[in-house]
PDB file of N, CA and C in Angstrom:
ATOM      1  N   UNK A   1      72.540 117.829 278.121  1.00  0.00           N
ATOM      2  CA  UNK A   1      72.067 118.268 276.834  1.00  0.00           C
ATOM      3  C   UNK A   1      70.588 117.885 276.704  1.00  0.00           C
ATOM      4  N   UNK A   2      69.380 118.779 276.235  1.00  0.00           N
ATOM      5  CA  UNK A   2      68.166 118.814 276.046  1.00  0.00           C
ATOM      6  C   UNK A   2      68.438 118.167 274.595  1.00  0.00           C
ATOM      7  N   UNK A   3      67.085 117.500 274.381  1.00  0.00           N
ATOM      8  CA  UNK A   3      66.250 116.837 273.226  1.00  0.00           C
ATOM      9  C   UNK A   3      66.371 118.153 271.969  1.00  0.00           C
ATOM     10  N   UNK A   4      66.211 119.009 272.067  1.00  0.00           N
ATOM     11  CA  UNK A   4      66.656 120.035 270.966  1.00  0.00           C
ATOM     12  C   UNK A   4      68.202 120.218 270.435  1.00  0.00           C
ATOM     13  N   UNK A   5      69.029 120.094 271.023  1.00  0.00           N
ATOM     14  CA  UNK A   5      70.526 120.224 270.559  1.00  0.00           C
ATOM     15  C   UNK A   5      70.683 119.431 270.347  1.00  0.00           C
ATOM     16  N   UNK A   6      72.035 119.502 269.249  1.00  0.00           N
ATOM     17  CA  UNK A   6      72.442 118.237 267.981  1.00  0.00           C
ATOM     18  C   UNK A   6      73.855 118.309 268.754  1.00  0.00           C
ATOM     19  N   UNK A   7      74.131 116.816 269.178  1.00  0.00           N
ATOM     20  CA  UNK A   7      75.822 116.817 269.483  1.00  0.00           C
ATOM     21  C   UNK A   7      76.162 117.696 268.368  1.00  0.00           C
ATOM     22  N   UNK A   8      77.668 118.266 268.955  1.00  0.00           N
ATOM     23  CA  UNK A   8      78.463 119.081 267.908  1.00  0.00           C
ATOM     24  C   UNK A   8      79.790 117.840 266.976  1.00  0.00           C
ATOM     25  N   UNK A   9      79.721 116.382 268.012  1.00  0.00           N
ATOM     26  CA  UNK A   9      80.402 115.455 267.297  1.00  0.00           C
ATOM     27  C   UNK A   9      80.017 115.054 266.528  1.00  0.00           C
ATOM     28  N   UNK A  10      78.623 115.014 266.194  1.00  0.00           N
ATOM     29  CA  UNK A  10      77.778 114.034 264.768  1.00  0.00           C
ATOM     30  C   UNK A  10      78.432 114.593 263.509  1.00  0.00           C
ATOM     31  N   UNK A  11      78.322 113.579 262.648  1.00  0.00           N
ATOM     32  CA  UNK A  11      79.298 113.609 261.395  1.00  0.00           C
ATOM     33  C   UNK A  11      77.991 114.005 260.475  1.00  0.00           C
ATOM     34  N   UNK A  12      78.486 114.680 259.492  1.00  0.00           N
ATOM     35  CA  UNK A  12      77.624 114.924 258.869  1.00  0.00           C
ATOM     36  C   UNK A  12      77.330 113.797 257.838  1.00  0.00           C
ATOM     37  N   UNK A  13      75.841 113.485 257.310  1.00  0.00           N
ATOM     38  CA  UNK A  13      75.396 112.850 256.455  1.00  0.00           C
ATOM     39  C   UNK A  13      76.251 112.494 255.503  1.00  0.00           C
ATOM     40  N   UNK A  14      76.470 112.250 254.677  1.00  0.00           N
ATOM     41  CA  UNK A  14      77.307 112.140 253.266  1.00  0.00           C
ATOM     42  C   UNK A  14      76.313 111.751 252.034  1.00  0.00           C
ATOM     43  N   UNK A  15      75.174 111.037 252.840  1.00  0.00           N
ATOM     44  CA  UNK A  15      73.965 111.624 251.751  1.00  0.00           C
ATOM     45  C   UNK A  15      73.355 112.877 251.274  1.00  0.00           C
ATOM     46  N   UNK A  16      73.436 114.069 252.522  1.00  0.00           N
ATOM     47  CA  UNK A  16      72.904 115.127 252.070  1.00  0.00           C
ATOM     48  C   UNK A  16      73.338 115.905 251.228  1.00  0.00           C
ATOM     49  N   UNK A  17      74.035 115.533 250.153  1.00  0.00           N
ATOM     50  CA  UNK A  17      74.165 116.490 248.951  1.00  0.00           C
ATOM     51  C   UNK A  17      74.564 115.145 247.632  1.00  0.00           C
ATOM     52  N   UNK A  18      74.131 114.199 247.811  1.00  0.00           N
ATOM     53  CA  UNK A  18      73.326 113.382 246.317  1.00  0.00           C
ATOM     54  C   UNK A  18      72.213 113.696 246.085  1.00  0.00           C
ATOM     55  N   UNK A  19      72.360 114.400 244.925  1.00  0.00           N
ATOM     56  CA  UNK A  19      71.134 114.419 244.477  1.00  0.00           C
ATOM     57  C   UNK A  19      70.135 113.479 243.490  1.00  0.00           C
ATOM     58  N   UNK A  20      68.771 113.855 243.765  1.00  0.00           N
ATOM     59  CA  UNK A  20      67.702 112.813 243.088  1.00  0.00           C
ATOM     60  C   UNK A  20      67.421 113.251 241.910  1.00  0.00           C
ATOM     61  N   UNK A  21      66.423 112.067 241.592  1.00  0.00           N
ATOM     62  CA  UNK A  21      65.699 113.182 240.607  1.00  0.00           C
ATOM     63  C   UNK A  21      63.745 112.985 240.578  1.00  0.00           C
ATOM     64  N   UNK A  22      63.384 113.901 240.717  1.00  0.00           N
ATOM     65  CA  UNK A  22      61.954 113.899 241.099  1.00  0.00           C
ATOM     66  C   UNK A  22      60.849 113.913 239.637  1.00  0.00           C
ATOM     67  N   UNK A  23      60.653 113.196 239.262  1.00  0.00           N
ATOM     68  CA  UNK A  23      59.325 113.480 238.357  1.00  0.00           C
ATOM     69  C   UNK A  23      58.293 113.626 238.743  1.00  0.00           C
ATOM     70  N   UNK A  24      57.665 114.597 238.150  1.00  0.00           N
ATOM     71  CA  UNK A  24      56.088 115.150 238.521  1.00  0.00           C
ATOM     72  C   UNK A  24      55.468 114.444 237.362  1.00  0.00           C
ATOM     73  N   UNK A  25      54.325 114.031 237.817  1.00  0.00           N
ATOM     74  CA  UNK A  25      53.053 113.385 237.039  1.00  0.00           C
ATOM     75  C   UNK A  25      52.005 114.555 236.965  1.00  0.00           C
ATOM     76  N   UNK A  26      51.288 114.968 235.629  1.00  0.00           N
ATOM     77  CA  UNK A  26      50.697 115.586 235.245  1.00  0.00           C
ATOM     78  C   UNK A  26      49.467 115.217 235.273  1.00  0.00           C
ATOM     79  N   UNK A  27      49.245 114.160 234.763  1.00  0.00           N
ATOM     80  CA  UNK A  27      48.285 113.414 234.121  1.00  0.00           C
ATOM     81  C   UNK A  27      48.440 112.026 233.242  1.00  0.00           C
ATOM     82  N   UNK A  28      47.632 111.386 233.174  1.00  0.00           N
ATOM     83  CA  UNK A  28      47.754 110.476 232.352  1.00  0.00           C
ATOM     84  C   UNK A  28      46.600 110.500 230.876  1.00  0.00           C
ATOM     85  N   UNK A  29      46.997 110.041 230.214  1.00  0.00           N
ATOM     86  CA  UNK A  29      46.134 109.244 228.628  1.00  0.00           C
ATOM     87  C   UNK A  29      46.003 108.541 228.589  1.00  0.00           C
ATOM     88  N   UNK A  30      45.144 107.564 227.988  1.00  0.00           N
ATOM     89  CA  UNK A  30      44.886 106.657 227.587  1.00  0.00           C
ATOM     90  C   UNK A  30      43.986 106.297 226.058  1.00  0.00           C
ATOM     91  N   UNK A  31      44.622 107.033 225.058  1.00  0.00           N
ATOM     92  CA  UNK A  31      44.401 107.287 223.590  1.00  0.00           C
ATOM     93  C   UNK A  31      44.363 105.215 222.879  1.00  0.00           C
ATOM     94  N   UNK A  32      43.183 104.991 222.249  1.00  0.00           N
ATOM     95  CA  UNK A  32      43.934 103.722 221.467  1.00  0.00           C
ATOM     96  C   UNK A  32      45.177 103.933 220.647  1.00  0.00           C
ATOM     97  N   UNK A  33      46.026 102.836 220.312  1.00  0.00           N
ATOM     98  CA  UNK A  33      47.489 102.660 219.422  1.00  0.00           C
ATOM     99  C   UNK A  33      46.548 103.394 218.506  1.00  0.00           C
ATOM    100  N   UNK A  34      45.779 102.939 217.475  1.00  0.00           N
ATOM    101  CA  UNK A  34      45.524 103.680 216.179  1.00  0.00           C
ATOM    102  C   UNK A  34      45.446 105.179 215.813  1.00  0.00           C
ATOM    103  N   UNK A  35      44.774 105.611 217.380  1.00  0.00           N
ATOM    104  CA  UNK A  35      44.399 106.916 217.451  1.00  0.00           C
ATOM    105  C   UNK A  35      46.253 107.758 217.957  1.00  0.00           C
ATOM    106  N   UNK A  36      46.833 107.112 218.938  1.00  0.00           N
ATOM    107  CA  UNK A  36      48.177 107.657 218.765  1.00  0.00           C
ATOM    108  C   UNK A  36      48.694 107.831 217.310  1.00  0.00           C
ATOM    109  N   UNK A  37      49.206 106.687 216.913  1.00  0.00           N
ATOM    110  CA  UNK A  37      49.966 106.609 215.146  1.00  0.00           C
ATOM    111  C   UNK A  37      49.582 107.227 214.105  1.00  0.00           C
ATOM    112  N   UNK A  38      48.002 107.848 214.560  1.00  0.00           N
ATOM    113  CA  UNK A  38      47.990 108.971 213.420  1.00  0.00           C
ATOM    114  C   UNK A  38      47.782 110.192 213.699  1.00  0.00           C
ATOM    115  N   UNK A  39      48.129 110.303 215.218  1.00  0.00           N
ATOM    116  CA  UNK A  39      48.452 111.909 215.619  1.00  0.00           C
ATOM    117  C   UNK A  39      49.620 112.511 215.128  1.00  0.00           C
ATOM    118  N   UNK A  40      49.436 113.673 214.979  1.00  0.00           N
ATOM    119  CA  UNK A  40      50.679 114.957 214.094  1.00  0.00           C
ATOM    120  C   UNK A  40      51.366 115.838 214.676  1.00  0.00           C
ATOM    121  N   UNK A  41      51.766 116.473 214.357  1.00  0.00           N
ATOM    122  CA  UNK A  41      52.447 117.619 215.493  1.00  0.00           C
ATOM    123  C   UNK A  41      50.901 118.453 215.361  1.00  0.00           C
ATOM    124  N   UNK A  42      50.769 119.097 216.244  1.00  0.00           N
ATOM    125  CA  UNK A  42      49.918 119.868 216.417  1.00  0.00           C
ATOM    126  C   UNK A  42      48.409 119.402 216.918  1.00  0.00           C
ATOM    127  N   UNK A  43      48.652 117.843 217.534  1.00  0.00           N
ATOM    128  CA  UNK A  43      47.664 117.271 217.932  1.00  0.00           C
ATOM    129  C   UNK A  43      47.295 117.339 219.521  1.00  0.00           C
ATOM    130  N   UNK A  44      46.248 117.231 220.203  1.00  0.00           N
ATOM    131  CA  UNK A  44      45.782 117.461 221.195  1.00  0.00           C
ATOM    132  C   UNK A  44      45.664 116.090 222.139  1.00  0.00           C
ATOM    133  N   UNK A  45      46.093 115.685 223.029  1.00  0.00           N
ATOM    134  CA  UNK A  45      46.008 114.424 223.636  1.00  0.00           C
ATOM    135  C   UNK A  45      45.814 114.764 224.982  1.00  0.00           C
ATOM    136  N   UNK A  46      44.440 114.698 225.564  1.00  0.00           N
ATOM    137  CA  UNK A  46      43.687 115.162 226.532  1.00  0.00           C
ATOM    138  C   UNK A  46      43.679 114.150 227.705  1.00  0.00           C
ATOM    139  N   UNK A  47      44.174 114.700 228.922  1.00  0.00           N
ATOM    140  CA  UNK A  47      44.933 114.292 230.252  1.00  0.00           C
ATOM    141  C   UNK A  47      43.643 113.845 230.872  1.00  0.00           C
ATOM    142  N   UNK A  48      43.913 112.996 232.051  1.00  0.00           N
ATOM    143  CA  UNK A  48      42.502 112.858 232.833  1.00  0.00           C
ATOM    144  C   UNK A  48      42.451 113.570 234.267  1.00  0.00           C
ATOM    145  N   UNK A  49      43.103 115.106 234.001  1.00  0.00           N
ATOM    146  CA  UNK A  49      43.407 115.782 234.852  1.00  0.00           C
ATOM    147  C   UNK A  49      43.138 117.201 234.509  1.00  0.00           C
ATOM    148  N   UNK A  50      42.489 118.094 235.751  1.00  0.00           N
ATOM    149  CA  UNK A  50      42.344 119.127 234.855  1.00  0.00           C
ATOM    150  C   UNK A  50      43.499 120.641 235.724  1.00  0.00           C
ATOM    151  N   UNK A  51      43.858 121.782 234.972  1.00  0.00           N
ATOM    152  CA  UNK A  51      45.098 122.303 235.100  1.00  0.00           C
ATOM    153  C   UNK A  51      44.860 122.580 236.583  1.00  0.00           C
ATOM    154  N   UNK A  52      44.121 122.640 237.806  1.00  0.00           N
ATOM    155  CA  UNK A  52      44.059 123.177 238.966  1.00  0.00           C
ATOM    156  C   UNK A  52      44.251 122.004 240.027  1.00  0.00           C
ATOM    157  N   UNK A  53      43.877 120.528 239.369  1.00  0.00           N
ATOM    158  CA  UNK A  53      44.440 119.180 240.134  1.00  0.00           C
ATOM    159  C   UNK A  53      45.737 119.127 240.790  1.00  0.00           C
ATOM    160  N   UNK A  54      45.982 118.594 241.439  1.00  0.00           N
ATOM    161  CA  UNK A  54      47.259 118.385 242.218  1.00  0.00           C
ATOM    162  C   UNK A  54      48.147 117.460 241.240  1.00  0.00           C
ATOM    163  N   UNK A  55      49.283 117.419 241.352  1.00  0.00           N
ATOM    164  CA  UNK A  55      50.430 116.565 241.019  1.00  0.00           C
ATOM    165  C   UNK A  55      51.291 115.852 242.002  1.00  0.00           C
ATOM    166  N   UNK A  56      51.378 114.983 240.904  1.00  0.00           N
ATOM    167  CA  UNK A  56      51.979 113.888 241.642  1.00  0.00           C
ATOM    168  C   UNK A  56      53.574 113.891 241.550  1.00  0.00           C
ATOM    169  N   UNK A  57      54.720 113.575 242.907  1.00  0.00           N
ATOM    170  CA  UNK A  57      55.649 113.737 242.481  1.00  0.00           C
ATOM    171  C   UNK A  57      56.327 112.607 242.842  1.00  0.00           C
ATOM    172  N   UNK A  58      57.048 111.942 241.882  1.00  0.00           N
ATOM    173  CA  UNK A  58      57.829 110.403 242.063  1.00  0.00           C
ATOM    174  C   UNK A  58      58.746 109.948 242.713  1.00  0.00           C
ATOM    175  N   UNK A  59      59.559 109.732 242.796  1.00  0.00           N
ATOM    176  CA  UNK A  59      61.340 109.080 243.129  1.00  0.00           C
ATOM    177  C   UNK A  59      61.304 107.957 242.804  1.00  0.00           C
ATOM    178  N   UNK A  60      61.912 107.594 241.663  1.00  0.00           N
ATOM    179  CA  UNK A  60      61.650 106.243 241.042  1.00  0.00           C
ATOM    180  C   UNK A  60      60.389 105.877 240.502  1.00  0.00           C
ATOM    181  N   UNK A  61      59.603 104.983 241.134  1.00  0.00           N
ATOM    182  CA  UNK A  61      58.290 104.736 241.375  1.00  0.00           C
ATOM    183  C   UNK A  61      57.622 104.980 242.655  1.00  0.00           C
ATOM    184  N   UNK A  62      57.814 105.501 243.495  1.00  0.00           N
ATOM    185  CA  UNK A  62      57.590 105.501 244.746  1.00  0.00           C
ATOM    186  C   UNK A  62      56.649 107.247 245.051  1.00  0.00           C
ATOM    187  N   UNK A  63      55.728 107.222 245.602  1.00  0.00           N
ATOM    188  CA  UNK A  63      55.377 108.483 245.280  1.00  0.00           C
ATOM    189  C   UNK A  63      55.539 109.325 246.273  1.00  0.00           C
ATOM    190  N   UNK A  64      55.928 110.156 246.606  1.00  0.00           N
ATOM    191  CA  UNK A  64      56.280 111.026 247.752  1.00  0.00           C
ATOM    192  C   UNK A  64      56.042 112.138 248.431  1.00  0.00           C
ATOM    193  N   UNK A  65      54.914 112.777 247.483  1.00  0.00           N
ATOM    194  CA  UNK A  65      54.319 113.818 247.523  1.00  0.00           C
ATOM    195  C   UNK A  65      53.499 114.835 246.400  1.00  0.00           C
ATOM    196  N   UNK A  66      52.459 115.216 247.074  1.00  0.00           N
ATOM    197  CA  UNK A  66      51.926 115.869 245.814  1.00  0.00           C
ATOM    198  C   UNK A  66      51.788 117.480 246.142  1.00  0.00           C
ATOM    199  N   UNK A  67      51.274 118.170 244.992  1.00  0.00           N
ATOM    200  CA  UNK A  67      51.756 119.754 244.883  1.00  0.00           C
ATOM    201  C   UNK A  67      50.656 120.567 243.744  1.00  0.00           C
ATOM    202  N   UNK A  68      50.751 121.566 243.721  1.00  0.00           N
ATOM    203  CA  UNK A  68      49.942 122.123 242.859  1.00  0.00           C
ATOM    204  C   UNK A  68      50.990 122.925 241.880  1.00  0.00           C
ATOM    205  N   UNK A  69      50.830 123.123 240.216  1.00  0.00           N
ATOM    206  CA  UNK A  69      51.855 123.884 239.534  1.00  0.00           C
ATOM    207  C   UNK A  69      51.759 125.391 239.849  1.00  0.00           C
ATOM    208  N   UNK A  70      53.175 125.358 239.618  1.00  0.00           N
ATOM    209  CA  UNK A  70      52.747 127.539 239.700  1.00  0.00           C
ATOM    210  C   UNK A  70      54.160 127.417 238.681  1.00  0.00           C
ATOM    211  N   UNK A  71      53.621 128.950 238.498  1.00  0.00           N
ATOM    212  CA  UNK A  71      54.521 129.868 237.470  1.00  0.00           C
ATOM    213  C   UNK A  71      55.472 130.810 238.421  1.00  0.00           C
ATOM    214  N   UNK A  72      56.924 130.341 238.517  1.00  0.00           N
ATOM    215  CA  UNK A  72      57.409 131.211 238.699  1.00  0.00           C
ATOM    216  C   UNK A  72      57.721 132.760 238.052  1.00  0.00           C
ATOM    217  N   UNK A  73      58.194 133.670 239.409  1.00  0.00           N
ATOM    218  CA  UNK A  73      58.146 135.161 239.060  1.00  0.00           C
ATOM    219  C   UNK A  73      59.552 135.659 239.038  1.00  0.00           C
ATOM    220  N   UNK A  74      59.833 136.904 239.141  1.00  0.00           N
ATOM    221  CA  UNK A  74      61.429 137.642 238.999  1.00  0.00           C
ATOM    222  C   UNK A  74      61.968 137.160 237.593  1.00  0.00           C
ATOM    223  N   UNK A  75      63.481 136.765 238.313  1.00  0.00           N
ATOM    224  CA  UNK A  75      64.184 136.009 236.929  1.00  0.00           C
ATOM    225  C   UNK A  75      63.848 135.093 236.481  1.00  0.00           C
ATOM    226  N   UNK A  76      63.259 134.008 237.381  1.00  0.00           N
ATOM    227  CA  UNK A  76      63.079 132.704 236.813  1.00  0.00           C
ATOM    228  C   UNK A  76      61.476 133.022 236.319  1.00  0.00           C
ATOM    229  N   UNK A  77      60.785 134.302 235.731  1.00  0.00           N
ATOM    230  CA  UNK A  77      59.817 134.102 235.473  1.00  0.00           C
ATOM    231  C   UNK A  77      59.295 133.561 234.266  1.00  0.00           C
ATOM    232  N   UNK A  78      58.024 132.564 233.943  1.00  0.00           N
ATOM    233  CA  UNK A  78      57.852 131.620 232.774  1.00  0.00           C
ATOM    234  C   UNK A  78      58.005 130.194 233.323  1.00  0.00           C
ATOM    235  N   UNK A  79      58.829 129.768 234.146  1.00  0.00           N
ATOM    236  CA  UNK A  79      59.824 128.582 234.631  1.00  0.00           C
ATOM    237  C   UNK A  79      58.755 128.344 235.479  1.00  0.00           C
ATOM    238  N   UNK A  80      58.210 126.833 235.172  1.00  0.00           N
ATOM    239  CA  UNK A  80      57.094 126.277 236.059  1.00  0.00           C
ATOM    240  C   UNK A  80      57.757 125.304 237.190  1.00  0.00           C
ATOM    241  N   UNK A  81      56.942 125.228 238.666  1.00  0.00           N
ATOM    242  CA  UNK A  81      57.433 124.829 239.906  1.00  0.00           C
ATOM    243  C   UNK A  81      56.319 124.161 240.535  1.00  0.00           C
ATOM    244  N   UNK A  82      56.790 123.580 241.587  1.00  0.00           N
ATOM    245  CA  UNK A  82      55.358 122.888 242.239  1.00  0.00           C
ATOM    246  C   UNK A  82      55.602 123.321 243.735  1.00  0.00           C
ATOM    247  N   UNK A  83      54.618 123.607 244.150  1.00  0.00           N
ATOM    248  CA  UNK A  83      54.220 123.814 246.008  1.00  0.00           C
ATOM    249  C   UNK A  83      53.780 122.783 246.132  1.00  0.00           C
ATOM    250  N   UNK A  84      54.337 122.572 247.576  1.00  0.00           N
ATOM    251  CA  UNK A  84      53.609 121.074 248.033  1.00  0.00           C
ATOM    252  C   UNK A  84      52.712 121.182 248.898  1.00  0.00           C
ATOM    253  N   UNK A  85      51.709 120.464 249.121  1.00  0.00           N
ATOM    254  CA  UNK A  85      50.631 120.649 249.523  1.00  0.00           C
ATOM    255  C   UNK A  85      50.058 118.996 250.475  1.00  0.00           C
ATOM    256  N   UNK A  86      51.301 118.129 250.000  1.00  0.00           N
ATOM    257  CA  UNK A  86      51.083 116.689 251.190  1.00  0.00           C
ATOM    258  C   UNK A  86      52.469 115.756 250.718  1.00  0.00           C
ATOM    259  N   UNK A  87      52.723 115.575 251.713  1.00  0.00           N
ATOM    260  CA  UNK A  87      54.126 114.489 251.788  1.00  0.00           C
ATOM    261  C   UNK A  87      53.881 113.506 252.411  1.00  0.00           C
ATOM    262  N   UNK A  88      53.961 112.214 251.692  1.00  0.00           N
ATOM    263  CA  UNK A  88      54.056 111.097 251.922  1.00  0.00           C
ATOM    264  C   UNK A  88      54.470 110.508 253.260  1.00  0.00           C
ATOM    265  N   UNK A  89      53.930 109.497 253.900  1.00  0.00           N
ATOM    266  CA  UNK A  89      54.572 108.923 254.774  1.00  0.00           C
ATOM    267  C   UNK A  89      54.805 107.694 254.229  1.00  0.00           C
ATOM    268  N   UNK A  90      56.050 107.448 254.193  1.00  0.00           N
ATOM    269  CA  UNK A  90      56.777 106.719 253.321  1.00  0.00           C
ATOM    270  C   UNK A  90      57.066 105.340 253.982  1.00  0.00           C
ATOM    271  N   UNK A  91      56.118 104.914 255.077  1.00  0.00           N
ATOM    272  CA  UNK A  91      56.074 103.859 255.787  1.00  0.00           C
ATOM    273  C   UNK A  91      54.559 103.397 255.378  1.00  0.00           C
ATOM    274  N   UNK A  92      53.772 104.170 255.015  1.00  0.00           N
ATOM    275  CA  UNK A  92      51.907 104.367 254.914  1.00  0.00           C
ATOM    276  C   UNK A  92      51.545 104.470 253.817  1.00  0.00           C
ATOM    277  N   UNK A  93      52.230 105.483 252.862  1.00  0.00           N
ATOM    278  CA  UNK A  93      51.824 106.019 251.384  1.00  0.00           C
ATOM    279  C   UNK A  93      51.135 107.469 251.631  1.00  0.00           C
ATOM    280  N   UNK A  94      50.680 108.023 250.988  1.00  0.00           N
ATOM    281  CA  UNK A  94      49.948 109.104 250.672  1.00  0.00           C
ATOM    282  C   UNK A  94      48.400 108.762 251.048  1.00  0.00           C
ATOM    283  N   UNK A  95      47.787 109.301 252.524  1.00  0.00           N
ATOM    284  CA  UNK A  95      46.396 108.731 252.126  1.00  0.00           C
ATOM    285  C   UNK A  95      45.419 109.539 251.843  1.00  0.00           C
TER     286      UNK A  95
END
């Protein structure tokens, strides 16, 4: 057997179908308390990111990769998604 074929005895994972959950980081704020507590609905709280920046995407705290937003099309159109654009080496970090 060559380096390309997978024994046909290997058991399958039993991790590969738990699922995670991934948060994407947008941006951050940093507004003073005063200036939060008297914001309203309809208030503006300005990111230190601008909409064409990359995002950041989490697992826990751990960061794992980043991506750019897009708008999905067809059915799921409106429904925002991320392309990835660098994955972590998760021994190194993101450099």
């Amino acid at each position: 057997m060559n380096d390309t074929q997978t024994p046909k005895s290997e058991k399958p994972n039993p991790f590969d179908s738990v699922p995670i959950e991934v948060t994407v980081s947008v941006g951050r704020a940093r507004p003073l308390i005063r200036d939060l507590l008297n914001m309203g609905e309809n208030a503006v709280l300005t990111l230190d990111k601008r909409i064409e920046d990359p995002v950041d995407l989490y697992v826990g705290d751990q960061l794992v990769a980043r991506g750019l937003l897009e708008e999905m099309e067809g059915d799921h159109a409106g429904q925002l998604s991320v392309r990835l654009t660098e994955i972590a080496d998760l021994q190194n970090g993101i450099g």
